[in-house]
N, C-alpha and C. Protein backbone atom coordinates (compact mmCIF):
# COMPACT_ATOMS: atom_id res chain seq x y z
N UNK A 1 99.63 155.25 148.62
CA UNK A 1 99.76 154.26 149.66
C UNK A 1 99.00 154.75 150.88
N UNK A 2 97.92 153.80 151.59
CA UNK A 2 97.22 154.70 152.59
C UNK A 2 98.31 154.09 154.27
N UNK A 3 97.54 154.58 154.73
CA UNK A 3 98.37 154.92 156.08
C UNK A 3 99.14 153.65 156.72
N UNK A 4 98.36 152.76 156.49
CA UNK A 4 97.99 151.26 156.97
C UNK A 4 99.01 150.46 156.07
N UNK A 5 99.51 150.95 155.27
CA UNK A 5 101.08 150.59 154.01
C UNK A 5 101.77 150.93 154.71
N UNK A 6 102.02 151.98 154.95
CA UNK A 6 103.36 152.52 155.51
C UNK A 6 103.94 152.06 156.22
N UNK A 7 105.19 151.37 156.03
CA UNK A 7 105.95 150.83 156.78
C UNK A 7 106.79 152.16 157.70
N UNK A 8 106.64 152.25 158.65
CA UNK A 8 107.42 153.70 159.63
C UNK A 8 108.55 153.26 159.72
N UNK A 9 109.93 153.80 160.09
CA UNK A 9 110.47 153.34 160.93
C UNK A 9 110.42 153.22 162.29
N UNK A 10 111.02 152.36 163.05
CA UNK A 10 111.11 151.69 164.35
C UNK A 10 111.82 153.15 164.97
N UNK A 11 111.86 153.13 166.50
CA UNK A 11 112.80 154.23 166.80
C UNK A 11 114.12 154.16 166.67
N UNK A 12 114.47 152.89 166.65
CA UNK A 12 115.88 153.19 166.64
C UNK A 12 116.10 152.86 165.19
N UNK A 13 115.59 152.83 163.66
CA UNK A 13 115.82 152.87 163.10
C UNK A 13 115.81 154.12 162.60
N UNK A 14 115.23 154.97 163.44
CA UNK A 14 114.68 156.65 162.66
C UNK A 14 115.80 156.98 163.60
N UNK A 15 116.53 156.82 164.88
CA UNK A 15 118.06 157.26 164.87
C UNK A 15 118.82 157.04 164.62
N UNK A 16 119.07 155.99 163.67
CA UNK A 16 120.00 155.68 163.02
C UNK A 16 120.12 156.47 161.49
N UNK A 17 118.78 156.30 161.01
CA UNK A 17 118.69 156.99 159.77
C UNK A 17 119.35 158.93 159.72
N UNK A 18 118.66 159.14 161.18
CA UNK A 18 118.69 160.78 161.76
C UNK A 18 120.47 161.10 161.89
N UNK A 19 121.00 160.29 162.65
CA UNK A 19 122.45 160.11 162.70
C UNK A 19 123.20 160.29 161.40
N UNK A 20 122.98 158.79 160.53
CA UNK A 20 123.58 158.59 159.29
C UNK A 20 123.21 160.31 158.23
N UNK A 21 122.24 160.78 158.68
CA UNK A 21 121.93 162.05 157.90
C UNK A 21 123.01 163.06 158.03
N UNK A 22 123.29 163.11 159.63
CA UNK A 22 124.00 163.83 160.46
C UNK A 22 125.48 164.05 160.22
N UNK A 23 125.93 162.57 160.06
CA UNK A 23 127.36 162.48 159.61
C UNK A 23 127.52 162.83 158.15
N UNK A 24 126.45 162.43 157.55
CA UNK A 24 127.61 162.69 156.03
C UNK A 24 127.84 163.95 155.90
N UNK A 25 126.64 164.82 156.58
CA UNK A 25 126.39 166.47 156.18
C UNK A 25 127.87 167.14 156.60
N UNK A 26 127.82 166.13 157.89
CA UNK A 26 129.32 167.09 158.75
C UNK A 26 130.86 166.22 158.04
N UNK A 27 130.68 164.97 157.48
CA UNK A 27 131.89 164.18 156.88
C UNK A 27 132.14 165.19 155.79
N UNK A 28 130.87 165.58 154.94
CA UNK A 28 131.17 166.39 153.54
C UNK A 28 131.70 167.80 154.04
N UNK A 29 131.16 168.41 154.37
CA UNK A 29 131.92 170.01 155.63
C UNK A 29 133.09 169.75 155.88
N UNK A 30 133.73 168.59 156.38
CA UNK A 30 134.63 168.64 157.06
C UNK A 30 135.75 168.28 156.15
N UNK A 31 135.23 167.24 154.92
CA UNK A 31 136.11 166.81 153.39
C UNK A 31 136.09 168.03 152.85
N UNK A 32 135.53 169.06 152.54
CA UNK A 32 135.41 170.15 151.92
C UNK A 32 136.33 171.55 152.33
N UNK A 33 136.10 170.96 153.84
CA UNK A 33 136.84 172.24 154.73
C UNK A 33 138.62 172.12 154.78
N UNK A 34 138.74 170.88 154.55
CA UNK A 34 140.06 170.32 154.58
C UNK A 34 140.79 170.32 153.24
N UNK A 35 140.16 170.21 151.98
CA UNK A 35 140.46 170.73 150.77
C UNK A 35 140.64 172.52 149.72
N UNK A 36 139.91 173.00 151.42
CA UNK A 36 140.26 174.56 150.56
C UNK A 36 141.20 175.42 150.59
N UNK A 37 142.21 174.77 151.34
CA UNK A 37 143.40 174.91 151.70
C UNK A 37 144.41 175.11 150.24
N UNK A 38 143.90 173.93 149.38
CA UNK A 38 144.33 173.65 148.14
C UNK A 38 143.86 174.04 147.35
N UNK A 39 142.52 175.17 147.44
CA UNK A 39 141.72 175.67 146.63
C UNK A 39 141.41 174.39 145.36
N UNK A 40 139.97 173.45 146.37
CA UNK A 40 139.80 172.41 145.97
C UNK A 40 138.68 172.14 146.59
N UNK A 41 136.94 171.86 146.22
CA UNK A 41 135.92 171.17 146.84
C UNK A 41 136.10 169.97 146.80
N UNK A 42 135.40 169.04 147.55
CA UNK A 42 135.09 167.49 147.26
C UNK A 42 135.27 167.25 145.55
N UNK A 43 134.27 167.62 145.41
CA UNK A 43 133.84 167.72 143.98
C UNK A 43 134.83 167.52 142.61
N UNK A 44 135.35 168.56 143.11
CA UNK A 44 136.66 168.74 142.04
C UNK A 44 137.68 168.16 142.30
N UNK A 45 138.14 167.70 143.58
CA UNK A 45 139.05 166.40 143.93
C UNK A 45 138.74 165.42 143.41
N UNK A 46 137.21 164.94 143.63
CA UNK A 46 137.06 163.61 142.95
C UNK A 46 136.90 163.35 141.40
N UNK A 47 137.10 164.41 141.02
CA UNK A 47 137.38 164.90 139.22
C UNK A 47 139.08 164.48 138.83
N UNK A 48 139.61 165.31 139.81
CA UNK A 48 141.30 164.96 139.72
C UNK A 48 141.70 163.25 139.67
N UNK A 49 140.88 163.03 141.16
CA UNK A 49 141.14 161.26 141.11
C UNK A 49 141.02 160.46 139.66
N UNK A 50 139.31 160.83 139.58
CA UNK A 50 139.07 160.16 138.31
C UNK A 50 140.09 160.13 137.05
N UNK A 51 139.65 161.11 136.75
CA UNK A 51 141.14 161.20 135.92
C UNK A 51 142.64 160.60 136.09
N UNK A 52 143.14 160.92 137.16
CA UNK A 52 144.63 159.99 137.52
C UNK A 52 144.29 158.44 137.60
N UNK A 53 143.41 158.07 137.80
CA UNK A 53 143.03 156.49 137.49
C UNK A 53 142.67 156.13 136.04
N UNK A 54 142.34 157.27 135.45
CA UNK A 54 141.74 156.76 133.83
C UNK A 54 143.57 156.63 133.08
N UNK A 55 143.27 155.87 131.94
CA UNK A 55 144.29 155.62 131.33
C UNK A 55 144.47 156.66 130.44
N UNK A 56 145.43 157.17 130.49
CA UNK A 56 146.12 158.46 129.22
C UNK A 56 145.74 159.70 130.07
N UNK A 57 144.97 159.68 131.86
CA UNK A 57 144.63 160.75 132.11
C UNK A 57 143.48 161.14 131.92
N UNK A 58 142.69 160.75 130.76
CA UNK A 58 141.46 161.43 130.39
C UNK A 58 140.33 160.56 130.03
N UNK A 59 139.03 160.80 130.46
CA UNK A 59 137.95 159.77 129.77
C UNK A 59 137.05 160.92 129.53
N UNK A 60 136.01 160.10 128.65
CA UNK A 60 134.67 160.87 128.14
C UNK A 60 134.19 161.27 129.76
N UNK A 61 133.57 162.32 129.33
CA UNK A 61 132.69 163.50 130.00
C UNK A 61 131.60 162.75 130.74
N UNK A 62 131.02 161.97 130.31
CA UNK A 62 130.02 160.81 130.70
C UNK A 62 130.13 160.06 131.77
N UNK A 63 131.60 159.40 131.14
CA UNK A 63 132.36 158.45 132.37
C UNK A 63 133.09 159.03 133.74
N UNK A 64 133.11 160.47 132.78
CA UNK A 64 133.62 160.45 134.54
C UNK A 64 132.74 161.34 135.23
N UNK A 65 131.66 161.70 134.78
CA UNK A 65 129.98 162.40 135.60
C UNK A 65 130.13 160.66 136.19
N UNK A 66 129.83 159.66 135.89
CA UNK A 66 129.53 158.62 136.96
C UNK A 66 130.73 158.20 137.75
N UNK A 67 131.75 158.33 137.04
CA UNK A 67 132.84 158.28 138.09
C UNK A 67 133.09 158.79 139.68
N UNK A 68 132.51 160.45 139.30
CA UNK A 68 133.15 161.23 139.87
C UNK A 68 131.54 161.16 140.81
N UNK A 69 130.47 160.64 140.59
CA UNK A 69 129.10 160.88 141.51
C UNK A 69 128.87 162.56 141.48
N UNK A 70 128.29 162.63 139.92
CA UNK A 70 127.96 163.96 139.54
C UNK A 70 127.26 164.16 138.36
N UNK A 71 125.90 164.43 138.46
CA UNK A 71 125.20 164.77 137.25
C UNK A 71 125.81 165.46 136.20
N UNK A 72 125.39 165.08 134.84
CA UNK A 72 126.67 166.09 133.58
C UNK A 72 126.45 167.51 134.04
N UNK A 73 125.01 167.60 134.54
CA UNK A 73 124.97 168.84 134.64
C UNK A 73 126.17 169.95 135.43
N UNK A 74 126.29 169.30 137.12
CA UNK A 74 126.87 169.74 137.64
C UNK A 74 128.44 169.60 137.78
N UNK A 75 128.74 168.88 136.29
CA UNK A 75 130.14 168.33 136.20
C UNK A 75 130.49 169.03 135.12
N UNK A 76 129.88 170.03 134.22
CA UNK A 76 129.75 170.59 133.23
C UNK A 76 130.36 172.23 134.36
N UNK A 77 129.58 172.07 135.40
CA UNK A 77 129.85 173.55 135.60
C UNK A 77 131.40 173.55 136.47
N UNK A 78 131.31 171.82 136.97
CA UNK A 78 132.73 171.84 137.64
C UNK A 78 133.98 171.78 137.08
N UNK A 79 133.82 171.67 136.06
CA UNK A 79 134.49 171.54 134.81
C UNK A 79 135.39 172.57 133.84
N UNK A 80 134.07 172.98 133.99
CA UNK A 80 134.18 174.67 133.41
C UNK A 80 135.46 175.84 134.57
N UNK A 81 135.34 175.47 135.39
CA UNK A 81 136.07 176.04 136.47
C UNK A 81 137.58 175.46 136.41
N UNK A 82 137.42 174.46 136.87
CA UNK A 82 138.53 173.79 136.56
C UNK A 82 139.47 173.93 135.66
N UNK A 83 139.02 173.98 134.31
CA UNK A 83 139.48 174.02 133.19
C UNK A 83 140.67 175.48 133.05
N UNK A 84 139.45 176.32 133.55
CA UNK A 84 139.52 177.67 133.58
C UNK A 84 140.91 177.84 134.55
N UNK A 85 140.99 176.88 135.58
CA UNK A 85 141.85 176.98 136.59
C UNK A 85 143.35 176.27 135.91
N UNK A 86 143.33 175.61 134.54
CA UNK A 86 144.39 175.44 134.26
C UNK A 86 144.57 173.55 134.64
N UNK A 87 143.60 172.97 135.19
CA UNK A 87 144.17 171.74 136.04
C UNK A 87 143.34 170.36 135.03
N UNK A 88 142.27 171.01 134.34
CA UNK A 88 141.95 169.42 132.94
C UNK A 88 141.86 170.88 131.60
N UNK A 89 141.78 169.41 130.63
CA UNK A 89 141.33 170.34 129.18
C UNK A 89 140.06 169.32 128.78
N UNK A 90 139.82 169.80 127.61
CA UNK A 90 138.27 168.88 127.41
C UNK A 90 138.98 169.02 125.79
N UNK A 91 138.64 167.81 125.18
CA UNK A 91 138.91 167.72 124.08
C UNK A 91 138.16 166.58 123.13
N UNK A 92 138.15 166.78 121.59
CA UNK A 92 137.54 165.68 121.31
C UNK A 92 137.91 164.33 121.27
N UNK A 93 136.91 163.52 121.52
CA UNK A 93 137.43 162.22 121.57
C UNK A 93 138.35 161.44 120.10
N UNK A 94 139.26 161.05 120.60
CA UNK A 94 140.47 160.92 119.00
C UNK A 94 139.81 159.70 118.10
N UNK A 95 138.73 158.49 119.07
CA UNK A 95 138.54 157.49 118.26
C UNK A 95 137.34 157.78 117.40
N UNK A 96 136.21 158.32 118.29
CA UNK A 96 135.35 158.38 117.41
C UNK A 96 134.73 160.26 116.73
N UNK A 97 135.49 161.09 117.02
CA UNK A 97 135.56 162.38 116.85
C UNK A 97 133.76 163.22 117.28
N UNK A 98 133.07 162.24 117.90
CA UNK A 98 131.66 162.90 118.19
C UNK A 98 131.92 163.34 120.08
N UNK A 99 132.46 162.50 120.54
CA UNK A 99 132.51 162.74 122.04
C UNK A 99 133.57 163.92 122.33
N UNK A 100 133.30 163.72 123.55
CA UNK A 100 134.32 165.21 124.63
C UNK A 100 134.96 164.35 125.68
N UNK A 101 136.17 164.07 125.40
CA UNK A 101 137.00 163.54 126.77
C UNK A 101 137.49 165.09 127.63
N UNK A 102 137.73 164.39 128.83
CA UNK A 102 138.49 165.47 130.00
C UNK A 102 139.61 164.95 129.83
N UNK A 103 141.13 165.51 130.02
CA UNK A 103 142.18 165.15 129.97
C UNK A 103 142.76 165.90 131.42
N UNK A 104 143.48 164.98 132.40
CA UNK A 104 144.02 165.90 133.72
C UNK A 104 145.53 166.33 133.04
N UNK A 105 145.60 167.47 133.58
CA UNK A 105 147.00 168.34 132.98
C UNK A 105 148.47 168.33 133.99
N UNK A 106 149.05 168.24 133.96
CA UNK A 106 150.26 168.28 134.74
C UNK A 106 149.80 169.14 135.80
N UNK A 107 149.76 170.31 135.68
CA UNK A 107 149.18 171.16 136.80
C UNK A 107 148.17 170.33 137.47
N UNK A 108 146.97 169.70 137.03
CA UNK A 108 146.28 168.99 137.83
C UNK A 108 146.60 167.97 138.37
N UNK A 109 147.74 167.22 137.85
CA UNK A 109 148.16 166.01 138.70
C UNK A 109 149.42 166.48 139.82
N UNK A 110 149.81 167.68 139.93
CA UNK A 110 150.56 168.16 141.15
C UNK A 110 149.77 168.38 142.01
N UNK A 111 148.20 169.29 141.52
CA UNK A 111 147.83 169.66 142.73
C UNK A 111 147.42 168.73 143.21
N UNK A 112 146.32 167.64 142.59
CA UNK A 112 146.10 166.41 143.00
C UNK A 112 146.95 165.64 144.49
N UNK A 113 148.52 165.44 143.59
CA UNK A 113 149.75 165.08 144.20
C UNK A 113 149.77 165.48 145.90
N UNK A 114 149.61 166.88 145.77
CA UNK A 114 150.02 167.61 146.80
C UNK A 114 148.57 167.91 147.89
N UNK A 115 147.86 167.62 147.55
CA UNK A 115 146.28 167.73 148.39
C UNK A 115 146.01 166.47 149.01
N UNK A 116 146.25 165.19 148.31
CA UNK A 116 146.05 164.06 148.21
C UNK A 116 146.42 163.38 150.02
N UNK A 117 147.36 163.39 150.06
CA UNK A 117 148.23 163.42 151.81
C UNK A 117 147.08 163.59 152.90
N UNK A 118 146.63 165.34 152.70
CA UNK A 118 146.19 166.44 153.40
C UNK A 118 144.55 165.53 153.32
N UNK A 119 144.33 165.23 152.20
CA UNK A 119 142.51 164.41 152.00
C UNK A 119 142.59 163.28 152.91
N UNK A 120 143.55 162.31 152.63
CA UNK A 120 143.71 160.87 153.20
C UNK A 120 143.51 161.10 154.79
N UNK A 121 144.11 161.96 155.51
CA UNK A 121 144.92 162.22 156.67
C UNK A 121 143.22 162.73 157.08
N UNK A 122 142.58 163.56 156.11
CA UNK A 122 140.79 163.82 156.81
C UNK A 122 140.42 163.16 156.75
N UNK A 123 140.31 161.98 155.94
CA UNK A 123 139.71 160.89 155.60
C UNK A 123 139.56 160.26 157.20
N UNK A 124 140.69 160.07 157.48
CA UNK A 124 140.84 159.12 158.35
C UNK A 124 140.12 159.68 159.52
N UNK A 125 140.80 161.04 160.05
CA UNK A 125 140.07 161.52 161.15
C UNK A 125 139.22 161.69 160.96
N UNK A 126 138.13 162.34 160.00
CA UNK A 126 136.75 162.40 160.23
C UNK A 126 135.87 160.99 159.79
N UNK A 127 136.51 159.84 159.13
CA UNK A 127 135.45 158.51 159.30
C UNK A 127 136.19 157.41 159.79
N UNK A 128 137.53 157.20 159.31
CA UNK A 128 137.68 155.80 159.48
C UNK A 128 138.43 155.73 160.85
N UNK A 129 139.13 156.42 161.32
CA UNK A 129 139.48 156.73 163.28
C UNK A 129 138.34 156.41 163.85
N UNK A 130 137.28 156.90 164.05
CA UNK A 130 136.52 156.91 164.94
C UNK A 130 135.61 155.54 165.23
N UNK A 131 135.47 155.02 164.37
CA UNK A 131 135.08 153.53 164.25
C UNK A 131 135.45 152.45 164.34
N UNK A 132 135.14 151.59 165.27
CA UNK A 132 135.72 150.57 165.49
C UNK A 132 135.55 149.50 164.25
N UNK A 133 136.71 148.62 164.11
CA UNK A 133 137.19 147.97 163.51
C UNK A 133 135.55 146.62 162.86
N UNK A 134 135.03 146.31 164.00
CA UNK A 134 134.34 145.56 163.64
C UNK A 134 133.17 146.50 162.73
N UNK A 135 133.03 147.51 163.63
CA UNK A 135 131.95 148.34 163.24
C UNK A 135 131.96 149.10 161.87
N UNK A 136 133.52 148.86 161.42
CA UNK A 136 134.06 149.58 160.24
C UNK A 136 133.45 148.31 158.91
N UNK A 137 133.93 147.09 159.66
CA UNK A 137 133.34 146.16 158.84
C UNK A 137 131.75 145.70 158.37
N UNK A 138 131.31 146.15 159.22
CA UNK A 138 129.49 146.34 159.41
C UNK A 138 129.09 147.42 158.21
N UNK A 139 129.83 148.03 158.28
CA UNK A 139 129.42 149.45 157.49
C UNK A 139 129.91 149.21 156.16
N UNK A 140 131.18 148.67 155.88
CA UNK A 140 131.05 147.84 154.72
C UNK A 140 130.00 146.94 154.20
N UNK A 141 129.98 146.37 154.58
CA UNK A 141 128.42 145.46 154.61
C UNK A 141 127.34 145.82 154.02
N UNK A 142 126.97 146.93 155.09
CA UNK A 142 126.15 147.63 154.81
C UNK A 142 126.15 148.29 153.62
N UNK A 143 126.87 149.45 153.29
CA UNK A 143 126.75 150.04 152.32
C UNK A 143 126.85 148.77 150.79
N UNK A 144 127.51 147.74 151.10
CA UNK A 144 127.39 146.85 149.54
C UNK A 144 126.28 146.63 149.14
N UNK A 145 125.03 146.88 150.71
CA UNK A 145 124.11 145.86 150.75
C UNK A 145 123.10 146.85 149.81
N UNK A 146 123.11 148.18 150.23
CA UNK A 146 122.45 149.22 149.86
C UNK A 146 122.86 149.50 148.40
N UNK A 147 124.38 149.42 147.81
CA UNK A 147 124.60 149.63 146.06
C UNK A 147 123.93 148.18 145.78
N UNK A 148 123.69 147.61 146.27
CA UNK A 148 123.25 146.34 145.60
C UNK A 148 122.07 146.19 145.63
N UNK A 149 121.37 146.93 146.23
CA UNK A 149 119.82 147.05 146.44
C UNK A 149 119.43 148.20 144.97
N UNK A 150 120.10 149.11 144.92
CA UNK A 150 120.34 150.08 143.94
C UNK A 150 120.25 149.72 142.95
N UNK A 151 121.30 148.48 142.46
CA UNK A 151 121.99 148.38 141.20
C UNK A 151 122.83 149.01 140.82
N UNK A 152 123.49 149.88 141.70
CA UNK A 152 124.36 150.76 141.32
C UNK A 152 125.94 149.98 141.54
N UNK A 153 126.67 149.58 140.65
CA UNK A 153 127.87 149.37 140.93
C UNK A 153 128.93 149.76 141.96
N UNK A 154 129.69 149.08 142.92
CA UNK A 154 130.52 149.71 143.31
C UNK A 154 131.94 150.07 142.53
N UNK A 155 132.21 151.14 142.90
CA UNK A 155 133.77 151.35 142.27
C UNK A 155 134.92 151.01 143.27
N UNK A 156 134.44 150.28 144.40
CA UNK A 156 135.88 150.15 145.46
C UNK A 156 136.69 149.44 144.78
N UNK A 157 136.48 148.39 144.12
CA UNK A 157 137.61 147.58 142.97
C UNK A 157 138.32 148.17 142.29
N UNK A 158 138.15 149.57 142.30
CA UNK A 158 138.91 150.19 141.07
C UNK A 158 139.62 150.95 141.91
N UNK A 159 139.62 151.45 143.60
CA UNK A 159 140.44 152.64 143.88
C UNK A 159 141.34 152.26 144.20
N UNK A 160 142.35 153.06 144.24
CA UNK A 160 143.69 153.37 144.22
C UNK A 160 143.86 153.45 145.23
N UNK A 161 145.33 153.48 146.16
CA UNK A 161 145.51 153.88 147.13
C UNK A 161 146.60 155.43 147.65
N UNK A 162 146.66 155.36 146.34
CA UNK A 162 147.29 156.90 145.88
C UNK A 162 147.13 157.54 144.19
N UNK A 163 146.85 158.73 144.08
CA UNK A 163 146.87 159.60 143.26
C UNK A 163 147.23 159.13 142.11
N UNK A 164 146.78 158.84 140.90
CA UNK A 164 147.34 158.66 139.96
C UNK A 164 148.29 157.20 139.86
N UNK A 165 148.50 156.45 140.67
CA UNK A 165 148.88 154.93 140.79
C UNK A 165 148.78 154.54 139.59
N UNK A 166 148.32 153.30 139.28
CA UNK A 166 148.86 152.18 138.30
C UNK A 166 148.80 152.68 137.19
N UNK A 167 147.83 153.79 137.24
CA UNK A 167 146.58 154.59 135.94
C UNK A 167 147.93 155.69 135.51
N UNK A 168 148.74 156.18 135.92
CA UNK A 168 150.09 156.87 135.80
C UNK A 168 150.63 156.15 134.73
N UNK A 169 151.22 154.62 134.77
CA UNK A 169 151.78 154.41 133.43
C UNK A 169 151.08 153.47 132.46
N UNK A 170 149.64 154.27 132.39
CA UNK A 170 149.06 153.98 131.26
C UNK A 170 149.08 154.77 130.62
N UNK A 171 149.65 156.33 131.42
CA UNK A 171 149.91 157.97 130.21
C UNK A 171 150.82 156.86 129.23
N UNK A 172 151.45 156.57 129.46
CA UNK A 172 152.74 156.26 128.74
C UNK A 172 152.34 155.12 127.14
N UNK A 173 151.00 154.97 127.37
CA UNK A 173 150.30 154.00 125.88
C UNK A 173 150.85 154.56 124.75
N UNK A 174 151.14 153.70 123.98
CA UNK A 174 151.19 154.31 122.60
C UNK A 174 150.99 155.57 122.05
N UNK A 175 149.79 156.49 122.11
CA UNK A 175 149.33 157.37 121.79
C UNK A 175 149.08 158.03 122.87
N UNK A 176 148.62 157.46 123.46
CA UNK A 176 147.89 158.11 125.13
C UNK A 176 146.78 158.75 124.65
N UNK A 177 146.14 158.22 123.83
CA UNK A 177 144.81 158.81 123.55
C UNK A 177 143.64 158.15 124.03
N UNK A 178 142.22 158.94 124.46
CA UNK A 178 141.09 158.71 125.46
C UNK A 178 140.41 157.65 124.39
N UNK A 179 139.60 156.95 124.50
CA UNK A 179 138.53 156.59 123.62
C UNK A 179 137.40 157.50 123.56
């Protein structure tokens, strides 16, 4: 593209962009900093969630790398830890015996349980306090406008408003087994 393509940004679009850079770096620091309390990254919280929303506890390895906004790669190694930590198991899938479901373990749905409060409560102070109401709604907006520019699905339809919610007595299926 020669020079004369380039669409630049405007200035106040390059501080907005500079800003929006600004916050997530310090939102993620500050989600991160607030979870190690529980000996817990972002990362691996949003592993726990996934799971307490999946039915029986556990989905393929796949589903919840997109669930959780994590390459297999780096969900393989978060995984591995985890596991190690006692809080999922990985097992084969019961329907079709080729896949690897994650299953969250009792231990993982306490700590979950018990971090969960402590996340919400950062949540709030480091994004959704500080923004005004209209401006909170703008930013909704916005961001639909951007997964939709993507193609990337949103998952807000699916979250919960606590830990393990509705997705809790779907352990209770028949079998409680993953697909």
């Amino acid at each position: 593209m020669s020079e004369q393509e380039v669409r630049w940004l405007t200035p106040s679009q390059q501080v907005t962009w500079r800003n929006w850079l600004d916050a997530v770096a310090w939102i993620n620091e500050q989600l991160n900093a607030d979870l190690r309390p529980h000996c817990l990254d972002l990362n691996e919280y949003e592993v726990l969630v996934v799971l307490s929303e999946s039915p029986g506890h556990c989905i393929r390895m796949s589903q919840l790398a997109d669930g959780a906004n994590q390459s297999r790669s780096r969900l393989t190694h978060t995984v591995n830890r985890m596991e190690a930590d006692g809080l999922i198991v990985r097992e084969t899938a019961t329907r079709d015996r080729r896949g690897v479901v994650a299953r969250l373990t009792d231990k993982g749905l306490r700590l979950l349980e018990g971090a969960a409060p402590d996340h919400v409560a950062s949540v709030r102070r480091v994004l959704i306090d500080p923004i005004d109401e209209n401006d909170w709604e703008a930013l909704g907006r916005a961001m639909k406008a951007v997964l939709d520019a993507s193609g990337t699905q949103s998952k807000a339809n699916s979250a919960r408003t606590e830990p393990g919610g509705p997705a809790r007595s779907a352990a209770a299926t028949a079998d409680g087994a993953c697909r």
